[in-house]
C-alpha atoms as a PDB file:
ATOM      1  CA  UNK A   1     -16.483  12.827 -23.156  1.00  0.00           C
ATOM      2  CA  UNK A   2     -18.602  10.329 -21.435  1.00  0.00           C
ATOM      3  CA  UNK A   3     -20.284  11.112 -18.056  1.00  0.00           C
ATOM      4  CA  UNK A   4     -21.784   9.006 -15.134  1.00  0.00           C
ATOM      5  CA  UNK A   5     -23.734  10.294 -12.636  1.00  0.00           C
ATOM      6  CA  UNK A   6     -23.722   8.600  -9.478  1.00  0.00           C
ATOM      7  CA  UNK A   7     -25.542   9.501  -6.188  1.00  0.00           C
ATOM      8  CA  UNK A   8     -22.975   9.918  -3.114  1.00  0.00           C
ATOM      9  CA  UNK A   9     -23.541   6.789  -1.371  1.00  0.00           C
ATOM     10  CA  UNK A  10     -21.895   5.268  -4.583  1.00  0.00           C
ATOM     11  CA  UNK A  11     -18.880   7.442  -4.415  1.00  0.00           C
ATOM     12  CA  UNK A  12     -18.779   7.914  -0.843  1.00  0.00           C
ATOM     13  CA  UNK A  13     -17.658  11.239  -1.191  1.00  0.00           C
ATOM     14  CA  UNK A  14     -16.975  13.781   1.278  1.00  0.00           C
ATOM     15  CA  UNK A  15     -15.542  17.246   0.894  1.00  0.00           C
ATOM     16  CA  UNK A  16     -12.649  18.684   3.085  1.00  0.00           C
ATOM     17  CA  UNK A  17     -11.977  21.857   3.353  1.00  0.00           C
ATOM     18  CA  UNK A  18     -13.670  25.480   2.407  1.00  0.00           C
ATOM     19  CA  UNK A  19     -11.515  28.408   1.785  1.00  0.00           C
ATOM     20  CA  UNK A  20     -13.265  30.307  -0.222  1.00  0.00           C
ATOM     21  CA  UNK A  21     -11.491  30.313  -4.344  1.00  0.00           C
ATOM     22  CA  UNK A  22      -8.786  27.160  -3.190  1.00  0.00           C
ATOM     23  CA  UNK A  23      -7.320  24.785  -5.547  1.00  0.00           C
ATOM     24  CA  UNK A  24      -9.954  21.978  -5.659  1.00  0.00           C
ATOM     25  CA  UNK A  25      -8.125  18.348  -5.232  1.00  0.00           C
ATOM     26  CA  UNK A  26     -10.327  15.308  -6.158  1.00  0.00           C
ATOM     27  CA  UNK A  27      -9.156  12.347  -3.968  1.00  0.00           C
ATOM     28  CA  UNK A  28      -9.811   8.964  -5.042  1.00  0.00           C
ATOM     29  CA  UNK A  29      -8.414   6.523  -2.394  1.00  0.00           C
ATOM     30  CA  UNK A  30      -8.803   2.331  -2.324  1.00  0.00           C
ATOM     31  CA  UNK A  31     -10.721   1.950   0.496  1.00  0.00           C
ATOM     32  CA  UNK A  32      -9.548   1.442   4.288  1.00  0.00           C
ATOM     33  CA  UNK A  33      -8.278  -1.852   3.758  1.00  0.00           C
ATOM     34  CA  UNK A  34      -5.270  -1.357   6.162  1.00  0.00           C
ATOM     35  CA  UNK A  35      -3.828   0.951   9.138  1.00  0.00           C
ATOM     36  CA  UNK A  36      -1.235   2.511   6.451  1.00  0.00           C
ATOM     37  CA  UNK A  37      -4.253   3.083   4.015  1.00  0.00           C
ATOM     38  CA  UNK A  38      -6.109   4.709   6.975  1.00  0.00           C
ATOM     39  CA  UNK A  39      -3.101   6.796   7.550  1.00  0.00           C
ATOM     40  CA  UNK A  40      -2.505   7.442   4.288  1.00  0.00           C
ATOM     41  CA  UNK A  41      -5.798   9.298   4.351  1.00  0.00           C
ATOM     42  CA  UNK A  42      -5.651  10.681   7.919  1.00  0.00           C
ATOM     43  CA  UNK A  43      -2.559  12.356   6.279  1.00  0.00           C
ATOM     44  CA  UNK A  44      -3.361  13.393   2.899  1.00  0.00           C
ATOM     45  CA  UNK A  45      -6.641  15.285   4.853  1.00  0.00           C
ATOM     46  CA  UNK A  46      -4.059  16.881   7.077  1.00  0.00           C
ATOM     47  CA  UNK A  47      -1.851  18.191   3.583  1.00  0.00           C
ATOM     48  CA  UNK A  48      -4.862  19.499   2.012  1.00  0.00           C
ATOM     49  CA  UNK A  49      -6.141  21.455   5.455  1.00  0.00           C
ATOM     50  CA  UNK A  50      -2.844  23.112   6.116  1.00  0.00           C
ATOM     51  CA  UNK A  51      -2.458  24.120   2.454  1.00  0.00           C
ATOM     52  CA  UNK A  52      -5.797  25.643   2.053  1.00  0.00           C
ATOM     53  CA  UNK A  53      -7.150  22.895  -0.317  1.00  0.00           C
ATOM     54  CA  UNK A  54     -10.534  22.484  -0.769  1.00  0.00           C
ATOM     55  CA  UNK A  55     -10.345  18.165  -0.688  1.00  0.00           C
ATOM     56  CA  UNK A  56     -13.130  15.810  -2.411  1.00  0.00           C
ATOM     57  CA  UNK A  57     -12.505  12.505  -1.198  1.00  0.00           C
ATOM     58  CA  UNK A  58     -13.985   9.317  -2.619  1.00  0.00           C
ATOM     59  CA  UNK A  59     -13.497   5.936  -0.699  1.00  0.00           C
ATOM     60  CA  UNK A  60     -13.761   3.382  -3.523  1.00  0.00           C
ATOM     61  CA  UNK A  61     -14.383   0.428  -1.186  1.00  0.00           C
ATOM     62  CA  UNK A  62     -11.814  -1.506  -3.441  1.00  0.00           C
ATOM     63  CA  UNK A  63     -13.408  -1.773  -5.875  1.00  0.00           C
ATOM     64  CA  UNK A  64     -12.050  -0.038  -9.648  1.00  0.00           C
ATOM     65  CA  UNK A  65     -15.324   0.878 -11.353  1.00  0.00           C
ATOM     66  CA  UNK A  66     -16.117   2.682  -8.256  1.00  0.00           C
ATOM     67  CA  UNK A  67     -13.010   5.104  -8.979  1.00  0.00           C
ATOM     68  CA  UNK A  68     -13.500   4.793 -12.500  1.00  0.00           C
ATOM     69  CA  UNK A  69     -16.588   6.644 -11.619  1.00  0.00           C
ATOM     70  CA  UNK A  70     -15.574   8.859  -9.036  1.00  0.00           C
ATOM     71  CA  UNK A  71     -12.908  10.130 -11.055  1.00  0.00           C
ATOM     72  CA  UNK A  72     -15.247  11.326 -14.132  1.00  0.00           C
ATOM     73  CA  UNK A  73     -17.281  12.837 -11.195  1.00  0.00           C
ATOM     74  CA  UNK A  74     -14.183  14.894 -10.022  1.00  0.00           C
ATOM     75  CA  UNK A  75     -13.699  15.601 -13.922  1.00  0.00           C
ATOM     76  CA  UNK A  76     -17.451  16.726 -14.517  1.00  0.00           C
ATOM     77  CA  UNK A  77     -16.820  19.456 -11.516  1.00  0.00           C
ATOM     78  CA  UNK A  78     -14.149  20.357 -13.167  1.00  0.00           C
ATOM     79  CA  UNK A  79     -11.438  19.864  -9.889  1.00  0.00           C
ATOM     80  CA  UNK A  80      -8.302  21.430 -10.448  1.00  0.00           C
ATOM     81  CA  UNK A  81      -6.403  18.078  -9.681  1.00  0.00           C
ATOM     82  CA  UNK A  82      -6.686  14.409  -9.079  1.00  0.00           C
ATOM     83  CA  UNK A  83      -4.706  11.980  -6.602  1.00  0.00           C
ATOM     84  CA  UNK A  84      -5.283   8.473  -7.564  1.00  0.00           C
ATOM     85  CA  UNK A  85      -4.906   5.137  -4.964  1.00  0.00           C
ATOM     86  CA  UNK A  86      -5.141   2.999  -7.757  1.00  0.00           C
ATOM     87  CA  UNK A  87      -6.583  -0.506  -6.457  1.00  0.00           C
ATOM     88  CA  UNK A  88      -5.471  -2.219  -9.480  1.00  0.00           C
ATOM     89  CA  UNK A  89      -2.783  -1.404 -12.378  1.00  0.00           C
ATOM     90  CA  UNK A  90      -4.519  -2.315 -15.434  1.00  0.00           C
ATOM     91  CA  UNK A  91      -8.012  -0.499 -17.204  1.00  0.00           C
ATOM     92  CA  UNK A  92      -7.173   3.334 -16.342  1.00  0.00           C
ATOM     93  CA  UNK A  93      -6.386   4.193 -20.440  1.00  0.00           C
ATOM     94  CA  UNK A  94      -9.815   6.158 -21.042  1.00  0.00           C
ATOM     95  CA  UNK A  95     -10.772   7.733 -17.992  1.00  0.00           C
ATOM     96  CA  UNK A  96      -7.422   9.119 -18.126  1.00  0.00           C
ATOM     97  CA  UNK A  97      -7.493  10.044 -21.170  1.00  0.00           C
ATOM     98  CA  UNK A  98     -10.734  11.923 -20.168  1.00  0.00           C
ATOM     99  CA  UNK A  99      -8.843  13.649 -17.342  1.00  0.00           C
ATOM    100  CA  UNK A 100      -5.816  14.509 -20.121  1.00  0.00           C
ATOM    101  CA  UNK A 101      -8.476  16.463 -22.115  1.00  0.00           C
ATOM    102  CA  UNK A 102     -10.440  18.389 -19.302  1.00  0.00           C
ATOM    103  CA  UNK A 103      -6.845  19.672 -19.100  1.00  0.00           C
ATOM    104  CA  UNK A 104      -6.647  17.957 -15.087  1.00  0.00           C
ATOM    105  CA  UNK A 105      -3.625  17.114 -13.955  1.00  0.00           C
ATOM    106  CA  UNK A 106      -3.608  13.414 -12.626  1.00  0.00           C
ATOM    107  CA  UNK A 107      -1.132  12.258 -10.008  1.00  0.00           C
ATOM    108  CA  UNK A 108      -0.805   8.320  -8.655  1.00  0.00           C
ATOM    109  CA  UNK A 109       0.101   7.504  -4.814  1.00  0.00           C
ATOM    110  CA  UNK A 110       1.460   4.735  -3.986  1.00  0.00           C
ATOM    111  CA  UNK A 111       0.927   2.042  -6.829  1.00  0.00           C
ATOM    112  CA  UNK A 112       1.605   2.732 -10.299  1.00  0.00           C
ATOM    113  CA  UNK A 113      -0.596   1.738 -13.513  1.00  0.00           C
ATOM    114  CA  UNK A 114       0.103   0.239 -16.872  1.00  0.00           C
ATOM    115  CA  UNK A 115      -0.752   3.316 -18.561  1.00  0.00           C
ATOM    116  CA  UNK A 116       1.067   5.982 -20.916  1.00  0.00           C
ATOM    117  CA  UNK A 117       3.416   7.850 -18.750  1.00  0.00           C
ATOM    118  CA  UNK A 118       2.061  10.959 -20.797  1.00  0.00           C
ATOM    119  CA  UNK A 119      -1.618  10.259 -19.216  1.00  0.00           C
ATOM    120  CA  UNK A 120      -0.089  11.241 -15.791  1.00  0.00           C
ATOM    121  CA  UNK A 121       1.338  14.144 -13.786  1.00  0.00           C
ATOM    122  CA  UNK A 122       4.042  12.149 -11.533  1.00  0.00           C
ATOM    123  CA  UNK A 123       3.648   8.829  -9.418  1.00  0.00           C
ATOM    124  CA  UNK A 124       4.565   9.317  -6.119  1.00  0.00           C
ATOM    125  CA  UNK A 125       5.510   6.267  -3.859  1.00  0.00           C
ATOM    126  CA  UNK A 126       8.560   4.058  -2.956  1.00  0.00           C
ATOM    127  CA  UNK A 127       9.742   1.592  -5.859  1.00  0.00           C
ATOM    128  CA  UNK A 128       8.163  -1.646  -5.249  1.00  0.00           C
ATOM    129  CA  UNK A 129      10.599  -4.693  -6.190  1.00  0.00           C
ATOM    130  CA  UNK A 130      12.950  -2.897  -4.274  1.00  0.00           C
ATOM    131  CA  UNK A 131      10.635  -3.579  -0.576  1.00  0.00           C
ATOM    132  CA  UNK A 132      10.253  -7.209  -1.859  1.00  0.00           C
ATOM    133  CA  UNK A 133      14.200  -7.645  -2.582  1.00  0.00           C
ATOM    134  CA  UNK A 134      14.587  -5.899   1.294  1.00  0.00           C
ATOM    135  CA  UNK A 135      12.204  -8.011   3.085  1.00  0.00           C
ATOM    136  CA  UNK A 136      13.907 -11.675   0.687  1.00  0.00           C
ATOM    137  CA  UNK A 137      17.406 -10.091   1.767  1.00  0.00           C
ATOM    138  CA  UNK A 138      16.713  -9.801   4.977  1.00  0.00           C
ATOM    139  CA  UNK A 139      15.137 -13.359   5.110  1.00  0.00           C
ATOM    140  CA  UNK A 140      18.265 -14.794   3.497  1.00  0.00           C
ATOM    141  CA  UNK A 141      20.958 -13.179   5.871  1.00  0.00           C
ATOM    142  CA  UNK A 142      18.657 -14.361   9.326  1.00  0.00           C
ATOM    143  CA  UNK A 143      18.402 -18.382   7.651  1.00  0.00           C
ATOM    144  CA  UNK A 144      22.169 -18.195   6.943  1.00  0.00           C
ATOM    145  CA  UNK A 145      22.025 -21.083   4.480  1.00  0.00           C
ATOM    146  CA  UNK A 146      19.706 -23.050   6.308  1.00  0.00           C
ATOM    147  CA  UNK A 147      16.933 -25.171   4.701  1.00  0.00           C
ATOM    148  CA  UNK A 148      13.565 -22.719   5.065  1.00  0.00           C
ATOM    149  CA  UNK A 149      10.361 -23.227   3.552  1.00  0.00           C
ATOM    150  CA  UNK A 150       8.011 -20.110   3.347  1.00  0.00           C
ATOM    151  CA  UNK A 151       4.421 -19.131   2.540  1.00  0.00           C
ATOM    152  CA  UNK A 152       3.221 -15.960   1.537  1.00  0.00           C
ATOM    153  CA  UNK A 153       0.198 -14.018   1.748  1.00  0.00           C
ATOM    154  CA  UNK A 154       0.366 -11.488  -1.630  1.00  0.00           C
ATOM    155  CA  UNK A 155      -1.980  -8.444  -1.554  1.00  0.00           C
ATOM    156  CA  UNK A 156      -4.985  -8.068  -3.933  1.00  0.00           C
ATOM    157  CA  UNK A 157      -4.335  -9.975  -7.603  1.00  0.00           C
ATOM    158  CA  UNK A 158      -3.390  -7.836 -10.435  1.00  0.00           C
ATOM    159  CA  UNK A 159      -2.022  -4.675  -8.037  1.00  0.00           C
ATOM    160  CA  UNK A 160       0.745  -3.295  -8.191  1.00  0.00           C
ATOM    161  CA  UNK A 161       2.362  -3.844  -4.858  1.00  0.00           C
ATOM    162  CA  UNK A 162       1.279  -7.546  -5.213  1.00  0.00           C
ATOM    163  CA  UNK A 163       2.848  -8.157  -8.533  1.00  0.00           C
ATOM    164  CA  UNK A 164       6.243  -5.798  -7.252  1.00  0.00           C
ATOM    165  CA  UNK A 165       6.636  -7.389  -3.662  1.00  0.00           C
ATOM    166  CA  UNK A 166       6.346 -10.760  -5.035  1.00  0.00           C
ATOM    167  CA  UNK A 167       8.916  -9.984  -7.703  1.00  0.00           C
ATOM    168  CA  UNK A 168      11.441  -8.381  -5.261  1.00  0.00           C
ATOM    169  CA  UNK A 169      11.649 -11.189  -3.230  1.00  0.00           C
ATOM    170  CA  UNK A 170      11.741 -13.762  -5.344  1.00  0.00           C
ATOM    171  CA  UNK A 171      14.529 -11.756  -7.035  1.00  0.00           C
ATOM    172  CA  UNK A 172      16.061 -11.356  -3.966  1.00  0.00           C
ATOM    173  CA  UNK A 173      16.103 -15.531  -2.973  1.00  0.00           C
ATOM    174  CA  UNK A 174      17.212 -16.108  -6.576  1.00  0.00           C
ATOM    175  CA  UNK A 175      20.306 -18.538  -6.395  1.00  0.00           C
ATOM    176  CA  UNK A 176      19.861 -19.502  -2.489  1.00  0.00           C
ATOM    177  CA  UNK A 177      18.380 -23.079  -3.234  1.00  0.00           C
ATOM    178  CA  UNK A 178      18.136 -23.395   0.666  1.00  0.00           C
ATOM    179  CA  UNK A 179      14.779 -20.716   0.676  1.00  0.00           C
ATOM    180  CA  UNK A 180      11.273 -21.694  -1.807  1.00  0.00           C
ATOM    181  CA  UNK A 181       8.292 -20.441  -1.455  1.00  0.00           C
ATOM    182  CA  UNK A 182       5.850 -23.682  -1.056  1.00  0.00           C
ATOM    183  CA  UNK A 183       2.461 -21.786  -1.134  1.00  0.00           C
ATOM    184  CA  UNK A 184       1.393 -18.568  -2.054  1.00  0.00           C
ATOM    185  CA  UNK A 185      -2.228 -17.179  -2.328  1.00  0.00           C
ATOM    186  CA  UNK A 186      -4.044 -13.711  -2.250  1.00  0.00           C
ATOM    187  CA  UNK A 187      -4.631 -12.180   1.564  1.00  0.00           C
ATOM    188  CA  UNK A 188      -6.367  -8.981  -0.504  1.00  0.00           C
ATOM    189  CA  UNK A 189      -4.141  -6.987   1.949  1.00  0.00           C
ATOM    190  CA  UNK A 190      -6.549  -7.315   4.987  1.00  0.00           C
ATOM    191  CA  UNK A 191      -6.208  -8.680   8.259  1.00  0.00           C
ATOM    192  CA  UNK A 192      -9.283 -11.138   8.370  1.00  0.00           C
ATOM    193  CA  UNK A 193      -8.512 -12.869   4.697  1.00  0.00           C
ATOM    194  CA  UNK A 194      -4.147 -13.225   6.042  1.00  0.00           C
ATOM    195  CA  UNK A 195      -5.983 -14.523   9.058  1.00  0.00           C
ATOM    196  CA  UNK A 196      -8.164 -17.380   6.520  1.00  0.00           C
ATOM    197  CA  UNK A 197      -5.408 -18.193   4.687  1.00  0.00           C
ATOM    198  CA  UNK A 198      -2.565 -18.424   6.820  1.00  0.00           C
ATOM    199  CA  UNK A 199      -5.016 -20.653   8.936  1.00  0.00           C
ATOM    200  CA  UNK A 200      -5.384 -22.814   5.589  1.00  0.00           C
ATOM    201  CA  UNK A 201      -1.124 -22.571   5.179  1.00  0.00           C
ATOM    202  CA  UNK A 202      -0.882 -24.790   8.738  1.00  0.00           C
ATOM    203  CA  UNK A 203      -3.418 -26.992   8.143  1.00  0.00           C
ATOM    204  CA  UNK A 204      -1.916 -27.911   4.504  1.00  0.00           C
ATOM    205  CA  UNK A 205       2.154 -27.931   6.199  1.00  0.00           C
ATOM    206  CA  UNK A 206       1.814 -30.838   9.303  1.00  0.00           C
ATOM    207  CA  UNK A 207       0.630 -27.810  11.514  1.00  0.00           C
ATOM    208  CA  UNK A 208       3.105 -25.254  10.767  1.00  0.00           C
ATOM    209  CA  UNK A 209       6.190 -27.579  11.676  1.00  0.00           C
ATOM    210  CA  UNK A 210       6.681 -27.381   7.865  1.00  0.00           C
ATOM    211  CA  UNK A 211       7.019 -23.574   7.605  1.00  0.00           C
ATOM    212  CA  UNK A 212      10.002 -21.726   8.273  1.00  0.00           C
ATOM    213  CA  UNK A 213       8.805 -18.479   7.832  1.00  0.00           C
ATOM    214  CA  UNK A 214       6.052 -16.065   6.384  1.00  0.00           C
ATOM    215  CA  UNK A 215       6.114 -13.574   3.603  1.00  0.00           C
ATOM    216  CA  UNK A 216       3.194 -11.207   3.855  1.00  0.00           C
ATOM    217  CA  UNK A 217       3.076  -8.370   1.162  1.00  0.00           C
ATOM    218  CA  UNK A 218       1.946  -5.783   4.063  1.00  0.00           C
ATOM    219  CA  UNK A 219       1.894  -5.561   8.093  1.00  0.00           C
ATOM    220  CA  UNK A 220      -2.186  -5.998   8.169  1.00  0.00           C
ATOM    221  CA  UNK A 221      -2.396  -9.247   6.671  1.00  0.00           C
ATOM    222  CA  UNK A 222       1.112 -10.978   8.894  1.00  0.00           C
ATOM    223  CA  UNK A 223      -1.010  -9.461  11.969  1.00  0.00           C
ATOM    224  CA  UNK A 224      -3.880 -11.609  10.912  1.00  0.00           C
ATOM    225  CA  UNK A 225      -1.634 -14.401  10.528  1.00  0.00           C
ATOM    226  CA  UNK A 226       0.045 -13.816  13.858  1.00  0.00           C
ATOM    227  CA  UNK A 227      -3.312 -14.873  15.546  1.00  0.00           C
ATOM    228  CA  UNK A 228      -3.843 -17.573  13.248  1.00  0.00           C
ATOM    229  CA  UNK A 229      -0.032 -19.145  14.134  1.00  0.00           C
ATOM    230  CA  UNK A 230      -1.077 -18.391  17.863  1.00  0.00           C
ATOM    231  CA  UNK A 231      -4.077 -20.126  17.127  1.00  0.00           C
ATOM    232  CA  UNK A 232      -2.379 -23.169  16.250  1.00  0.00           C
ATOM    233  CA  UNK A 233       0.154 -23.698  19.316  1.00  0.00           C
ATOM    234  CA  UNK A 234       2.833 -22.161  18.042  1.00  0.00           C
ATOM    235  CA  UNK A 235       4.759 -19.372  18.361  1.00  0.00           C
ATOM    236  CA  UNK A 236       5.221 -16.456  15.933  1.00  0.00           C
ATOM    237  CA  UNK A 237       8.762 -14.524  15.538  1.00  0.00           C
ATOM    238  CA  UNK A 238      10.347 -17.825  16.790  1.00  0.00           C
ATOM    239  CA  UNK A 239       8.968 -21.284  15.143  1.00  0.00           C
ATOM    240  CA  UNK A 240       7.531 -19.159  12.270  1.00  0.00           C
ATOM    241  CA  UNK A 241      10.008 -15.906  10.975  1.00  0.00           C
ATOM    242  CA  UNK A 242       7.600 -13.218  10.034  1.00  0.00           C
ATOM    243  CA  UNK A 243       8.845 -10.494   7.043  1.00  0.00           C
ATOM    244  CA  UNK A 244       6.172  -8.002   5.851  1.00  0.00           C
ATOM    245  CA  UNK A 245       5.715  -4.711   4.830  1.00  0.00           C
ATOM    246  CA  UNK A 246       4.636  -1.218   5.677  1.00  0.00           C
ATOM    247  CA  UNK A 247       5.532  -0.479   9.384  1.00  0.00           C
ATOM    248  CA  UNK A 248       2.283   0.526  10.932  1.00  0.00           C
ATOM    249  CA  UNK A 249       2.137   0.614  14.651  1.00  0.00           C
ATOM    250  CA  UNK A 250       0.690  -2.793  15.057  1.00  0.00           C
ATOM    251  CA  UNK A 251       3.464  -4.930  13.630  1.00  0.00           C
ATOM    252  CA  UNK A 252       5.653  -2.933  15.984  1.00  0.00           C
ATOM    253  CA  UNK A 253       3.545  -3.931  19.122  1.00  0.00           C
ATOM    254  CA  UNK A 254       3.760  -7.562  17.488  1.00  0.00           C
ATOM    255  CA  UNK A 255       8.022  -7.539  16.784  1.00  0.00           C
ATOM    256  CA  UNK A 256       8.386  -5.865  20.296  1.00  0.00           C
ATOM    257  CA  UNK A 257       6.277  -8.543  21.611  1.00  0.00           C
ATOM    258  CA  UNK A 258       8.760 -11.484  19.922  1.00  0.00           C
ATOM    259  CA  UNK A 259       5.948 -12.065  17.692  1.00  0.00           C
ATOM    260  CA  UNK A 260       7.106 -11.019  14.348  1.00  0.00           C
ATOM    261  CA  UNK A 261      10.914 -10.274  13.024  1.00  0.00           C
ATOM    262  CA  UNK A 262      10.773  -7.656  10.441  1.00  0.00           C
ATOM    263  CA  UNK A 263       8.924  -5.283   8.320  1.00  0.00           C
ATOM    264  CA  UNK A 264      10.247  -2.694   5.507  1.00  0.00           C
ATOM    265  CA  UNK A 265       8.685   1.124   5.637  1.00  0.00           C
ATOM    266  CA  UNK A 266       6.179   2.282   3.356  1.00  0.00           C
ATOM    267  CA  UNK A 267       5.708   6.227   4.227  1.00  0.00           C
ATOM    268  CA  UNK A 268       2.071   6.935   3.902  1.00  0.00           C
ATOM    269  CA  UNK A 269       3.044  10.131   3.432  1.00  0.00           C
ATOM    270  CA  UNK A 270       2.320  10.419   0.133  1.00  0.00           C
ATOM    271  CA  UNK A 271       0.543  13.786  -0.206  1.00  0.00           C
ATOM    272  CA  UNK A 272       3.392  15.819   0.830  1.00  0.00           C
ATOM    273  CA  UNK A 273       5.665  15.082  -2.114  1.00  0.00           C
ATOM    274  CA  UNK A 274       2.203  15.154  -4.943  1.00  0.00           C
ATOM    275  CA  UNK A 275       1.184  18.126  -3.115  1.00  0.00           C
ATOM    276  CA  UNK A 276       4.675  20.058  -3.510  1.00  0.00           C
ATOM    277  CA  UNK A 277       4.548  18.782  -7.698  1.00  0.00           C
ATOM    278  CA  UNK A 278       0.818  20.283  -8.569  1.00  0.00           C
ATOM    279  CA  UNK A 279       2.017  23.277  -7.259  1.00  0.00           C
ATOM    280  CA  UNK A 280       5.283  23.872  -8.853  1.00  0.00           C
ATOM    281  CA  UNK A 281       2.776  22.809 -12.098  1.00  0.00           C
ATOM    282  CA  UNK A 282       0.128  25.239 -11.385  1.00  0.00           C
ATOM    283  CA  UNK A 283       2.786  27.791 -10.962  1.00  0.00           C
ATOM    284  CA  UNK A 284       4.930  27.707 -14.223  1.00  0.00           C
ATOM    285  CA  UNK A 285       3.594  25.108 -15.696  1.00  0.00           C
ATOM    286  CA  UNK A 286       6.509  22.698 -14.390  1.00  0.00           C
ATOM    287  CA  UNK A 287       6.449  19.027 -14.984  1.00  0.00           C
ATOM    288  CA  UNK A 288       7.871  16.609 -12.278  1.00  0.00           C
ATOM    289  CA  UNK A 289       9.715  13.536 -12.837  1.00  0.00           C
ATOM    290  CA  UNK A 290       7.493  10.574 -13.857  1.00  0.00           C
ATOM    291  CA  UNK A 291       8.572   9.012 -10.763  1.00  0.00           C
ATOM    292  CA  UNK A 292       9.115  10.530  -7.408  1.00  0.00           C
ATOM    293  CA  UNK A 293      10.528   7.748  -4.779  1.00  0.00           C
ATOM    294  CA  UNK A 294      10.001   7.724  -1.106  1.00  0.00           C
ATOM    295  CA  UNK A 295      12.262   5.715   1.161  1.00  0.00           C
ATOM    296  CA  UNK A 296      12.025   2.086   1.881  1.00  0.00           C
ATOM    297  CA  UNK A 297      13.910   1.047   5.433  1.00  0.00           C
ATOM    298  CA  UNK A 298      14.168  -2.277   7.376  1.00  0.00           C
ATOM    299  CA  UNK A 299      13.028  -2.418  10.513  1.00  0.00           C
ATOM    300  CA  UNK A 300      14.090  -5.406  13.305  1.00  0.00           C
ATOM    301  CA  UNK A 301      13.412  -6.544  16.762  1.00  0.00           C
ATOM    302  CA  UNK A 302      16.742  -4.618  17.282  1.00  0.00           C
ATOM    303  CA  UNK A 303      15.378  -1.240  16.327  1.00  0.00           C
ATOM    304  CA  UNK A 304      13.796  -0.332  19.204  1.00  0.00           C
ATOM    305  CA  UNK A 305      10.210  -1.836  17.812  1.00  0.00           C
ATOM    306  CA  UNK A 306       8.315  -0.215  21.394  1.00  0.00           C
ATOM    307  CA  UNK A 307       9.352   2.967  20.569  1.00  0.00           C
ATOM    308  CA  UNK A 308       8.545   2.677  16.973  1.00  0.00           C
ATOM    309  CA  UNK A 309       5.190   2.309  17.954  1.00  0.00           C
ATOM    310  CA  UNK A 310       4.952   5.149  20.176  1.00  0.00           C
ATOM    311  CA  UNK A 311       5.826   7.443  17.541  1.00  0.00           C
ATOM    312  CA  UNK A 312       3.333   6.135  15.045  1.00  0.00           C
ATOM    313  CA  UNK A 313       0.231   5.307  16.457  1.00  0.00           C
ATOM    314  CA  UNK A 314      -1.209   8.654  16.678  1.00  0.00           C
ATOM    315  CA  UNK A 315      -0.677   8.977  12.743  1.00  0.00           C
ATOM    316  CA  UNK A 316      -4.177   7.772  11.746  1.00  0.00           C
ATOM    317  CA  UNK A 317      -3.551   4.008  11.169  1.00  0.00           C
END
């Protein structure tokens, strides 16, 4: 089995956690390219500490040979587990496969990878086309048949929830001729880069007075395209309809300001549920499904988006 040794300022690592003979987790998480990833972390921290795991957390910085290496790390400690954020869904087959051998169980939050189902524990996180087809149906019930051209910001080329969120909605405005998508380019899920290129969306579409709406594949990147519509005289939520998802606290501040329309839940949460599988596996031995789904709900202006915030914005986003 190969090795690489890195020092820790290439793995970022930090250890959580120190009961004395506890179930050693290695986490390897994207990076902190969002409030949900942020929370995601903030809450996968807070599993670990209440169940007396000892955590090793790597923040890849987005970047895959980064967990590539941080996960034959975790193997070469011999950790009794590994989550995986992967940041992209291809190139996992060997280090897997080195995980599979040093008998570690492996499970995936959040985005899924074009690997061997056997090389994995469970994937836990909510099914991906199916948040693209919400956020394209809700999009076709507000337009009602009226002509509406959108742009959308995708997340970071060749992930999964990039590939899956375009695909949903796309399947979703399938057959309503009145909806196309006229642009679409890469916002790498952060608020700075949906800023950039919704900013390059108005200039190329007579200002904006072109676009009907926006399509952003999470809540970070339409924020950063709130301020770019803003930016440009116009007003967001009303001469641009803004759809994304995730539902951190910030596009609730946004929809109960008038400034964006709707956003579909991502739980970041996703510790709980991989958390509850290892140990049912440590215990007996007993294998999940492949697939564990969390929920994906629409949220509205109507849905009390002030509140909404309120409730979330002490979660760690």
């Amino acid at each position: 089995m190969s090795k690489l040794t890195l020092g820790a300022s290439a793995l970022a690592l930090t250890v959580m956690g120190t009961a004395a003979g506890a179930q050693v987790v290695g986490f390897s998480q994207i990076g902190s390219e969002s409030g949900w990833r942020a929370a995601e972390t903030t809450l996968t921290r807070q599993q670990a500490e209440e169940r007396g795991y000892q955590l090793q957390f790597s923040d890849a910085q987005q970047r895959q040979e980064n967990q590539i290496a941080a996960i034959r790390s975790f193997i070469a400690q011999g950790v009794d587990a590994i989550l995986l954020a992967p940041v992209v869904a291809t190139g996992w087959d060997s280090v897997l496969e080195e995980a599979q051998e040093a008998e570690i169980p492996v499970v995936l939050l959040d985005r899924q990878v074009d690997s061997d189902e056997s090389l994995y524990l469970t994937a836990v996180g909510s099914d991906l086309v199916h948040e693209g087809e919400v956020a394209g149906q809700w999009l076709v019930d507000e337009v009602a048949g009226e002509e509406c051209r959108v742009v959308e910001l995708q997340g970071t080329t060749g992930s999964s929830p990039a590939i899956d969120r375009k695909t949903g909605f796309e399947n979703a405005i399938e057959g309503h001729d009145n909806i196309e998508i006229v642009r679409s380019q890469t916002g790498d899920f952060t608020r700075a880069l949906g800023k950039e290129v919704m900013e390059s969306f108005l200039q190329a579409e007579n200002g904006g007075a072109d676009i009907c709406a926006l399509y952003a594949h999470n809540d970070d990147m339409a924020v950063g395209a709130i301020q770019a519509i803003k930016e440009a005289g116009l007003q967001p939520g009303t001469d641009i309809l803004i759809v994304s998802i995730d539902a951190v606290p910030d596009i609730f501040q946004a929809m109960a300001a008038g400034e964006a329309n709707a956003t579909v839940e991502l739980t970041p949460n996703m510790a709980g549920p991989a958390f509850d599988a290892l140990e049912a596996y440590w215990a007996d031995g007993t294998e999940p499904e492949k697939f564990i789904q969390t929920e994906s709900r629409l949220y509205t202006q109507a849905d009390d988006p002030a509140g909404e915030y309120e409730r979330r914005k002490d979660l760690g986003y």
